[in-house]
Protein backbone atom coordinates (compact mmCIF):
# COMPACT_ATOMS: atom_id res chain seq x y z
CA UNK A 1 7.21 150.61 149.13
CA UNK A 2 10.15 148.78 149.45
CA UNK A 3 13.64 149.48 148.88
CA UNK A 4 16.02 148.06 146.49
CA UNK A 5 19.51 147.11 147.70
CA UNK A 6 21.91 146.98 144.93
CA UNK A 7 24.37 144.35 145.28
CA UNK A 8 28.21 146.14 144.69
CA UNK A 9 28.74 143.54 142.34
CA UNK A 10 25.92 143.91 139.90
CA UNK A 11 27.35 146.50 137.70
CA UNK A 12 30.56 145.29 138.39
CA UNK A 13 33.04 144.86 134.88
CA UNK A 14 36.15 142.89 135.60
CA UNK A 15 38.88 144.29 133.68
CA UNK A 16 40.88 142.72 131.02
CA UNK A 17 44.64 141.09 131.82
CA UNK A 18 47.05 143.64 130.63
CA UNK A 19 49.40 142.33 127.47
CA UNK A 20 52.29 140.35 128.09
CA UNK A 21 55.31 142.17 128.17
CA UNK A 22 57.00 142.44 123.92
CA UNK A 23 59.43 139.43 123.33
CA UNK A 24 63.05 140.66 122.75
CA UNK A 25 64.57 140.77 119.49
CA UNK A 26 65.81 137.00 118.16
CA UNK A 27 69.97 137.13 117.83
CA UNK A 28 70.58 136.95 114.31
CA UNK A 29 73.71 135.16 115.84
CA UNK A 30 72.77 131.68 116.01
CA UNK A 31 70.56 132.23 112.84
CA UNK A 32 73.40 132.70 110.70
CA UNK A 33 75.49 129.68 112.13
CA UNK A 34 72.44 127.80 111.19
CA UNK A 35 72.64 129.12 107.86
CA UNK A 36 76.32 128.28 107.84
CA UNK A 37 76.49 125.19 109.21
CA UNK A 38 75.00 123.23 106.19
CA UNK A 39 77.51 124.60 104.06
CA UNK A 40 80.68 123.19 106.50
CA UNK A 41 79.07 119.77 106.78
CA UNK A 42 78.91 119.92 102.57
CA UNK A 43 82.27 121.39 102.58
CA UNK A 44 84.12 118.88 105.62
CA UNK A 45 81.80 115.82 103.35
CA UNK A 46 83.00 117.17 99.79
CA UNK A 47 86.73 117.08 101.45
CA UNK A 48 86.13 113.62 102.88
CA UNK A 49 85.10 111.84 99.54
CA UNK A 50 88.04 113.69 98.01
CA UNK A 51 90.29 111.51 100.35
CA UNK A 52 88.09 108.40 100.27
CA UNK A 53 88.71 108.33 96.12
CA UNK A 54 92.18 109.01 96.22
CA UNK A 55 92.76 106.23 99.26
CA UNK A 56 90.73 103.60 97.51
CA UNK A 57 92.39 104.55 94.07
CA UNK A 58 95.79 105.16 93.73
CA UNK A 59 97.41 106.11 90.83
CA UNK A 60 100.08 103.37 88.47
CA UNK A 61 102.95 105.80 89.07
CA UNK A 62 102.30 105.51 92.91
CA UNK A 63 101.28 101.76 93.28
CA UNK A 64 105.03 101.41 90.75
CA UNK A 65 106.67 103.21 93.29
CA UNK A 66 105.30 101.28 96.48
CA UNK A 67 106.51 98.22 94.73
CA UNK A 68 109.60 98.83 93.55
CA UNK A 69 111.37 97.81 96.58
CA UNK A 70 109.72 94.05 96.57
CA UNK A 71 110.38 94.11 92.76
CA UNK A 72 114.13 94.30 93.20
CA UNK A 73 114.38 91.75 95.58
CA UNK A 74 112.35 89.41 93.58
CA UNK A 75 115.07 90.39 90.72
CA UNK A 76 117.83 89.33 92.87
CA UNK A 77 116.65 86.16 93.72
CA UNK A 78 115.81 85.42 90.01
CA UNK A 79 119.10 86.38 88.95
CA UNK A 80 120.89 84.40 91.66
CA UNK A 81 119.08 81.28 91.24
CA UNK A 82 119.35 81.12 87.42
CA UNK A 83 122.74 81.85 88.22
CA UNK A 84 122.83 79.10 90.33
CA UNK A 85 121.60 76.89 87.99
CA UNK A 86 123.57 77.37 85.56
CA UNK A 87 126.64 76.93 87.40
CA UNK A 88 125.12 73.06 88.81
CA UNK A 89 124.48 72.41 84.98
CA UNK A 90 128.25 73.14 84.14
CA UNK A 91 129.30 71.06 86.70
CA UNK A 92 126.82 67.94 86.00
CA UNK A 93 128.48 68.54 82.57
CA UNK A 94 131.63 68.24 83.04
CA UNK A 95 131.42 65.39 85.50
CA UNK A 96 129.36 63.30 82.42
CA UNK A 97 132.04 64.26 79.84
CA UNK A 98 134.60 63.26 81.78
CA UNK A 99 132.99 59.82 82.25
CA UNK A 100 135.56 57.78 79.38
CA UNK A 101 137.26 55.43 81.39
CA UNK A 102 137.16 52.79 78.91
CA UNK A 103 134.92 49.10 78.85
CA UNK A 104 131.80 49.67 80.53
CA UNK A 105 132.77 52.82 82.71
CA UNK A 106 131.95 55.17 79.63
CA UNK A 107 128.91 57.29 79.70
CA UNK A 108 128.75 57.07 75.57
CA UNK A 109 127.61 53.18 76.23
CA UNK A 110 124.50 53.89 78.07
CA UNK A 111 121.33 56.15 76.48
CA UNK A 112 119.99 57.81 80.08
CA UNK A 113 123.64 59.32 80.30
CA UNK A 114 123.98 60.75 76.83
CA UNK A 115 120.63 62.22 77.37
CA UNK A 116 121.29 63.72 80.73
CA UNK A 117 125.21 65.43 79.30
CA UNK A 118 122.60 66.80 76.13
CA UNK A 119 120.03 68.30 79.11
CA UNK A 120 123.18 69.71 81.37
CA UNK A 121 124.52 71.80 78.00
CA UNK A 122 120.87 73.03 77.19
CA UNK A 123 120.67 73.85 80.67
CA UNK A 124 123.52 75.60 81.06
CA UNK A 125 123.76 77.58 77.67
CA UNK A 126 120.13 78.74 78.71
CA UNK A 127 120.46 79.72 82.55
CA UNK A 128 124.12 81.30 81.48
CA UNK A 129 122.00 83.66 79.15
CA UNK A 130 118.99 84.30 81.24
CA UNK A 131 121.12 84.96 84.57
CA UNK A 132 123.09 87.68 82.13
CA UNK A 133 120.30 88.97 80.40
CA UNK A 134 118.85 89.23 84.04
CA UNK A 135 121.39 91.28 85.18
CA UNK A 136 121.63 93.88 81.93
CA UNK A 137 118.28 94.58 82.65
CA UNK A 138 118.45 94.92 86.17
CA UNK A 139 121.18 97.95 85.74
CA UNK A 140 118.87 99.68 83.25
CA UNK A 141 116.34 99.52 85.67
CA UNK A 142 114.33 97.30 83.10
CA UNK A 143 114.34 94.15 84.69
CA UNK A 144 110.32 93.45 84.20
CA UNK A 145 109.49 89.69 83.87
CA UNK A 146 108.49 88.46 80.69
CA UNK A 147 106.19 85.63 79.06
CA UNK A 148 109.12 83.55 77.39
CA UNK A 149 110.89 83.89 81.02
CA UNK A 150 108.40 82.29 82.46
CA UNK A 151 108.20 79.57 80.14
CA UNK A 152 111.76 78.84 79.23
CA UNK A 153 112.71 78.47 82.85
CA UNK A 154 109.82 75.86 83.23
CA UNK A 155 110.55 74.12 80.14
CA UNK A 156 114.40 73.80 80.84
CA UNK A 157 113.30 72.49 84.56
CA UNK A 158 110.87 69.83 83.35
CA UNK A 159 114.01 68.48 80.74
CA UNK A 160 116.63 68.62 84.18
CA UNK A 161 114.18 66.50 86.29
CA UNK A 162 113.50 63.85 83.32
CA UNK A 163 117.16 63.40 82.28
CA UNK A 164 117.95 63.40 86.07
CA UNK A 165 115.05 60.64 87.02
CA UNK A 166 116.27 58.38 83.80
CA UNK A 167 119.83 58.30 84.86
CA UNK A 168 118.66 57.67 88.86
CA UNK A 169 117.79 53.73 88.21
CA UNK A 170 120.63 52.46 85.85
CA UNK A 171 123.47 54.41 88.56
CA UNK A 172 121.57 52.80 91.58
CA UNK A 173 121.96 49.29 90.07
CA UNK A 174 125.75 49.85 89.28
CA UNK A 175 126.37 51.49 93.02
CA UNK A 176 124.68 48.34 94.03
CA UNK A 177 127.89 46.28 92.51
CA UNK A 178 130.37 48.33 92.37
CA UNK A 179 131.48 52.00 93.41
CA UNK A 180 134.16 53.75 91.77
CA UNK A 181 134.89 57.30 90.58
CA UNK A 182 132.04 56.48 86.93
CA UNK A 183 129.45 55.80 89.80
CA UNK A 184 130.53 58.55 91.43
CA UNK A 185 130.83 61.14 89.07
CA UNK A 186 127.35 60.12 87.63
CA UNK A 187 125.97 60.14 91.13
CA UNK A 188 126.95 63.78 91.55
CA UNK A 189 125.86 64.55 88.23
CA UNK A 190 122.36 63.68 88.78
CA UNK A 191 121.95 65.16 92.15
CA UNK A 192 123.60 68.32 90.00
CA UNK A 193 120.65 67.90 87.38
CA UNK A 194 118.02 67.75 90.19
CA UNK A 195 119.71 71.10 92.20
CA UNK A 196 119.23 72.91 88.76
CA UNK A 197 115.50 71.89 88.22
CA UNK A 198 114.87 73.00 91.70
CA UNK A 199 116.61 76.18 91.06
CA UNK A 200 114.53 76.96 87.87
CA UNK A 201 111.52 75.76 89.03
CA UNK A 202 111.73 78.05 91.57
CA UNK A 203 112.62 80.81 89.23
CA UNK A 204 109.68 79.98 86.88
CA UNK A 205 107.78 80.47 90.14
CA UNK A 206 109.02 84.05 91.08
CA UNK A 207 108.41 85.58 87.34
CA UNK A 208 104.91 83.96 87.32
CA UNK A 209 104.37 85.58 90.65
CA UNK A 210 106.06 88.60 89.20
CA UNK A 211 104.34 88.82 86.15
CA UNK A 212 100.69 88.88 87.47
CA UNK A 213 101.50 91.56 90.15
CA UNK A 214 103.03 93.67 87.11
CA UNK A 215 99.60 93.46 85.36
């Protein structure tokens, strides 16, 4: 009878890996800066819109402030050339009224210079009164630019430049023949007249510029 060999490895039972060793405890450190970190980025966000709205709108007090220094200056220029225009008005003035030299060298014979002495006294009264009013205001600390500035100084302007450009033809015709101290006088009148347009002109200018920056 034969004999059974038993292989070693029949009744052989391999044995199961042992268990990996217990991971160690997570750090509740970075958990919590997790947990915190949302809340900074709302916070540092929050804080960043806060300056983003205040940036992009200021308040009136602050943009009156920031402008107060370029609204002073614009005064000053208004005052001087109203100022200034008043004082070429006074002189065109005088030089027409003192135009009575008898025949034909007296201003009362000719239309264009009657109308240009009426234009100089409107002119003058008018800047005179502004350029004072001007400066009142300016020591209260008041001097804001109004609708009937802005239109006077535009409507006294556009009466300087047409009193000026009828007198310009009639004196260049009597230069042409003769020059004396009538041609003069009424020369230097109307370049007078157009000096105080210019001046006014400007002026209406600056309080229109003045008066939309206000608003």
């Amino acid at each position: 009878m034969a004999m059974q060999i038993a292989s070693p490895d029949a009744h052989y039972v391999p044995k199961s890996p042992p268990p990996p060793p217990p991971s160690p405890p997570p750090d509740p450190a970075p958990a919590a800066a997790k947990r915190q970190k949302p809340s900074t980025y709302t916070q540092a966000g929050a804080e960043h819109a806060v300056t983003l709205t205040t940036v992009s709108a200021p308040s009136s007090r602050d943009r009156g402030h920031h402008d107060d220094g370029g609204g002073q200056v614009l005064d000053r220029i208004i005052l001087v050339l109203r100022a200034g225009a008043a004082l070429s008005a006074f002189v065109a003035m005088s030089l027409v009224a003192s135009c009575r030299h008898g025949d034909w060298m007296d201003f009362l014979r000719y239309q264009e210079y009657r109308y240009l002495l009426g234009v100089s006294v409107v002119a003058f009264m008018y800047s005179a009164v502004q350029a004072l009013r001007k400066f009142r205001r300016m020591r209260r600390g008041a001097a804001h630019a109004s609708f009937l500035d802005f239109a006077g100084d535009q409507a006294v302007a556009y009466l300087l430049v047409t009193a000026s450009a009828a007198a310009l033809p009639i004196t260049i015709r009597m230069r042409s023949a003769v020059v004396n101290v009538f041609t003069d006088a009424i020369a230097a009148s109307i370049v007078l007249g157009f000096l105080a347009f210019a001046a006014l002109a400007f002026s209406a200018m600056l309080s229109g510029c003045k008066r939309q920056a206000h608003y």
